[in-house]
N, C-alpha and C. Protein backbone atom coordinates (compact mmCIF):
# COMPACT_ATOMS: atom_id res chain seq x y z
N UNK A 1 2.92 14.73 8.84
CA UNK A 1 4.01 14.15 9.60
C UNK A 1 4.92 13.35 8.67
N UNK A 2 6.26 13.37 9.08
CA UNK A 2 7.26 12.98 7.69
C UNK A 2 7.66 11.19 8.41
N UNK A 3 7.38 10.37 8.27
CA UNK A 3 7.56 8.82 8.15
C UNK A 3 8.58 8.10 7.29
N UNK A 4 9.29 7.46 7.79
CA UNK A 4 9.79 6.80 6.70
C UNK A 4 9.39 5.67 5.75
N UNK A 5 10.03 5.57 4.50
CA UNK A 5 9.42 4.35 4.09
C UNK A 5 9.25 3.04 4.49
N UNK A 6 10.00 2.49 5.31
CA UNK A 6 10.15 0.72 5.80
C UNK A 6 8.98 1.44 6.83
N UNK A 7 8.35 2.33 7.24
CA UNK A 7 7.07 2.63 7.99
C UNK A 7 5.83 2.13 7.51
N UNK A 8 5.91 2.71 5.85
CA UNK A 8 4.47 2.53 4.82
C UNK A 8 4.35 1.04 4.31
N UNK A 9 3.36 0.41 5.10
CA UNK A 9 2.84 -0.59 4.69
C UNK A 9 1.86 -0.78 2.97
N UNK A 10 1.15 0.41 3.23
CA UNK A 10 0.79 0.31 2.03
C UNK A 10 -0.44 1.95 1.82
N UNK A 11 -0.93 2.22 0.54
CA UNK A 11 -1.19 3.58 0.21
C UNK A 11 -2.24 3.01 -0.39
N UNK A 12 -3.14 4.07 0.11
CA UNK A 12 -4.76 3.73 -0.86
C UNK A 12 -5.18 5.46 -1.89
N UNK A 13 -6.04 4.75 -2.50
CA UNK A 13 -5.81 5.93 -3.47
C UNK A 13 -7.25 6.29 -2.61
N UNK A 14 -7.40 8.16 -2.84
CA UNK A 14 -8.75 8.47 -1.82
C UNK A 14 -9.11 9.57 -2.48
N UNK A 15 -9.35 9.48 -3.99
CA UNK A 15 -9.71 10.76 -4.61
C UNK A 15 -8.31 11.04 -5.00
N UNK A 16 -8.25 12.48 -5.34
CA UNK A 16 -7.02 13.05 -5.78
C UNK A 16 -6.04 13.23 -4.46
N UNK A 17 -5.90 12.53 -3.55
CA UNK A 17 -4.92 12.43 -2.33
C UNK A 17 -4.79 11.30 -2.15
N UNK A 18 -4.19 10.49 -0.89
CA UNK A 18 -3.57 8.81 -1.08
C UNK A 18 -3.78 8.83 0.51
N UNK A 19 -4.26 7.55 1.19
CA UNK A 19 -4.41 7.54 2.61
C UNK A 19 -2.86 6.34 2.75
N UNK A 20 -2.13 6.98 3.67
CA UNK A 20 -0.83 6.29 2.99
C UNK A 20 -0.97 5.27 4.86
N UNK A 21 -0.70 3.71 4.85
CA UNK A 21 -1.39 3.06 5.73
C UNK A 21 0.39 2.84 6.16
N UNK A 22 0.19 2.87 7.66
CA UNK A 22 1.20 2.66 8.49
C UNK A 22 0.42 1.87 9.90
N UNK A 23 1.73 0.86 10.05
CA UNK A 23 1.46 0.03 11.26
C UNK A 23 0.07 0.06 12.07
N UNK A 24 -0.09 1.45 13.00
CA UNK A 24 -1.08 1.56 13.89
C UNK A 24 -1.84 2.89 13.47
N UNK A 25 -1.87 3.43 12.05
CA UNK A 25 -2.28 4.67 12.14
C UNK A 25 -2.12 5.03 10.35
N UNK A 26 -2.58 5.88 10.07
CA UNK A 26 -3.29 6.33 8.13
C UNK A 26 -2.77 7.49 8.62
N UNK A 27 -2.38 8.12 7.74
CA UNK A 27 -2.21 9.50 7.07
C UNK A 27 -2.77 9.22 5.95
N UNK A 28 -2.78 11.32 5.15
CA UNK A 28 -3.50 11.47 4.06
C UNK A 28 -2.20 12.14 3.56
N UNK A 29 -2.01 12.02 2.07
CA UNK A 29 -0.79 12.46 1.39
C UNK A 29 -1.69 13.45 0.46
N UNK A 30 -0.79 14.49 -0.05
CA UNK A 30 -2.18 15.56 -0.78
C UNK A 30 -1.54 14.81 -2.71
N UNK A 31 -0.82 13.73 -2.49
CA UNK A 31 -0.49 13.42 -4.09
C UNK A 31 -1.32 12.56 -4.60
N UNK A 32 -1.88 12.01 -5.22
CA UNK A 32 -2.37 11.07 -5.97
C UNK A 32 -1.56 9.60 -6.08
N UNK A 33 -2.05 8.30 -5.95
CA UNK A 33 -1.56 7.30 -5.87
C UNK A 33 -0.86 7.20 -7.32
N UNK A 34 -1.09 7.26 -8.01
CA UNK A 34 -0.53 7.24 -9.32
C UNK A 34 0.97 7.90 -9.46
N UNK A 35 1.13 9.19 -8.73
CA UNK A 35 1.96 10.39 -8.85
C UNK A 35 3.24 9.69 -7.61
N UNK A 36 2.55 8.91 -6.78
CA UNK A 36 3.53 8.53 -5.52
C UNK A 36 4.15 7.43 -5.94
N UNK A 37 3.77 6.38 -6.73
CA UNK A 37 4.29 5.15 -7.71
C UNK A 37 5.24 5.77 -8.77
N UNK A 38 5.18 6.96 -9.28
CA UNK A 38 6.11 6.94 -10.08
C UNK A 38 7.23 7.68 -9.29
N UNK A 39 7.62 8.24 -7.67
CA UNK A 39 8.36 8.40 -6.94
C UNK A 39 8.73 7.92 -5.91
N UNK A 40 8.20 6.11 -5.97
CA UNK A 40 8.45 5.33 -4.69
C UNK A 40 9.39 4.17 -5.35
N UNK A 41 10.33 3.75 -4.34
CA UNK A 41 11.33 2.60 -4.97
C UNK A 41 10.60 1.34 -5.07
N UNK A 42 11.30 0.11 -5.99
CA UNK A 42 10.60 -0.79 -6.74
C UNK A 42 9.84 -1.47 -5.72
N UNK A 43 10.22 -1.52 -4.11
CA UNK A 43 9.38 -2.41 -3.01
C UNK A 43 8.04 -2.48 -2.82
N UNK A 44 7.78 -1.08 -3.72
CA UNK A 44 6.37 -0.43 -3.69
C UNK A 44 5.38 -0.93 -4.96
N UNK A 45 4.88 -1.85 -4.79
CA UNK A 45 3.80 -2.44 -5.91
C UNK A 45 2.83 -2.20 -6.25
N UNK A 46 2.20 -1.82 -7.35
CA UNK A 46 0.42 -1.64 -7.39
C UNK A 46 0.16 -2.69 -7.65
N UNK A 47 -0.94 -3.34 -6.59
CA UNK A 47 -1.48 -4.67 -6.49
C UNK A 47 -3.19 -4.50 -6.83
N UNK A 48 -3.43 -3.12 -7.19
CA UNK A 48 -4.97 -2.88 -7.44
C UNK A 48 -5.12 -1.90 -7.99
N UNK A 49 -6.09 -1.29 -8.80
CA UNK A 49 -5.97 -0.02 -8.98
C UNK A 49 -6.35 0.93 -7.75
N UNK A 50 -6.16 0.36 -6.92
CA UNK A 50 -6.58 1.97 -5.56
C UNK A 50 -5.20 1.57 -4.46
N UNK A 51 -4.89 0.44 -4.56
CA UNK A 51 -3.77 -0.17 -3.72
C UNK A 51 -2.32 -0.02 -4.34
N UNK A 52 -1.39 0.45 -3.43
CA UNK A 52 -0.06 0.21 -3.43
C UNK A 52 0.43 -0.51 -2.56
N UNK A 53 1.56 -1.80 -2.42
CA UNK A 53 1.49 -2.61 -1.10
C UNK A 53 2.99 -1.97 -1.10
N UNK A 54 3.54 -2.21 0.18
CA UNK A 54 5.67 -2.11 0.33
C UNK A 54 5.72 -3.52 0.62
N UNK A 55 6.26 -4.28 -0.07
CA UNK A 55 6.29 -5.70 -0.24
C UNK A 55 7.17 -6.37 0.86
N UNK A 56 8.06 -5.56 1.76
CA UNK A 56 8.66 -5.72 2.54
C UNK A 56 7.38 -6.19 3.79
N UNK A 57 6.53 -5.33 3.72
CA UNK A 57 5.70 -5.92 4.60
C UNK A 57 4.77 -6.99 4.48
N UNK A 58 4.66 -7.71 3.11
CA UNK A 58 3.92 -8.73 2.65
C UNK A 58 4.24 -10.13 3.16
N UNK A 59 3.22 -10.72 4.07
CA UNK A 59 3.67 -11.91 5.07
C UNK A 59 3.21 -12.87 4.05
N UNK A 60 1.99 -13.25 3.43
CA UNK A 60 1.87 -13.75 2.65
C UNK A 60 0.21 -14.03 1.52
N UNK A 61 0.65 -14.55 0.89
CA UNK A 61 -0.52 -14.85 -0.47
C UNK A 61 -1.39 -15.43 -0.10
N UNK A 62 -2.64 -15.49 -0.17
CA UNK A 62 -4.48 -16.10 -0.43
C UNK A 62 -4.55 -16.23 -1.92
N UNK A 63 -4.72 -17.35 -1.73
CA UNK A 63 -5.60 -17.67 -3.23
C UNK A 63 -7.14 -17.72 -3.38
N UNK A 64 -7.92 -16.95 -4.03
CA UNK A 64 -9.30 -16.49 -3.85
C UNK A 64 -9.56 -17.14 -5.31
N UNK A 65 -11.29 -17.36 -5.14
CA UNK A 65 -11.70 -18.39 -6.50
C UNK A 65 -11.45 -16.76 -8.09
N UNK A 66 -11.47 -17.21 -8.91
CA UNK A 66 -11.75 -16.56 -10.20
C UNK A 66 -9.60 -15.59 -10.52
N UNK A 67 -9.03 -16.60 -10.07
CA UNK A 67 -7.43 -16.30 -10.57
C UNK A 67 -7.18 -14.56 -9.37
N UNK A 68 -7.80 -14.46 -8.32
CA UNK A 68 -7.48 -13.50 -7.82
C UNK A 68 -6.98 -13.81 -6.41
N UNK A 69 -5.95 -12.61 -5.37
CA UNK A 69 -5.10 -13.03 -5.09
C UNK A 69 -5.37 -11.75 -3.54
N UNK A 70 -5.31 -12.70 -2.40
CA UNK A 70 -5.46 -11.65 -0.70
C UNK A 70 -4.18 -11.21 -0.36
N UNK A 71 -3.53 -10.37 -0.73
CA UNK A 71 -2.21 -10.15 0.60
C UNK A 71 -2.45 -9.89 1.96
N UNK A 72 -1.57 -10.22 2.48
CA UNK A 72 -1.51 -10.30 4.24
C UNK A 72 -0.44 -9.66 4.73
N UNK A 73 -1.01 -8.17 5.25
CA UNK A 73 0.41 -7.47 5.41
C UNK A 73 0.94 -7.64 6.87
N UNK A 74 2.11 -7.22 7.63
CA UNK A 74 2.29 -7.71 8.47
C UNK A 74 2.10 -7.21 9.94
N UNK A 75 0.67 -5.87 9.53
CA UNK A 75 -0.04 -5.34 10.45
C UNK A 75 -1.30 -6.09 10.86
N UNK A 76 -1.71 -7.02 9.65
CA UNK A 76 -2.89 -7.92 9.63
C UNK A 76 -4.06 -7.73 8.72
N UNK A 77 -3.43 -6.59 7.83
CA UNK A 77 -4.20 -5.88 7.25
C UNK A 77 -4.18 -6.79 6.14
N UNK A 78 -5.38 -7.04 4.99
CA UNK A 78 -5.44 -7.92 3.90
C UNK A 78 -5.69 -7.03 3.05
């Protein structure tokens, strides 16, 4: 199903395909998270190596002990 981007909250990497995370519902993309970062505009961050966030949806920062860091997207998803 074709989505737009201000849709994609954020993309997980799932093997050689990407579970690309929207509001109420995941799709599976057959590209690789790696391959979708170098064709997504700058809103699109790798915040992990399996995570891509759309920063547009980023409500806000956790500070976790050892310099590491929770986003809070604005589905509720962390």
């Amino acid at each position: 199903a074709l989505v737009g981007l201000d849709e994609v909250l954020a993309i997980h990497a799932d093997g050689e395909h990407s579970e690309v995370v929207l509001a109420t519902r995941s799709e599976l993309h057959d590209k690789p998270i790696g391959r979708l970062l170098d064709l997504l505009p700058a809103e699109f961050m790798r915040c992990h190596r399996a995570w891509l966030v759309n920063l547009r949806h980023v409500r806000r920062f956790s500070a976790l002990p050892g310099s590491r860091w929770r986003l809070h997207l604005s589905n509720g998803l962390e």
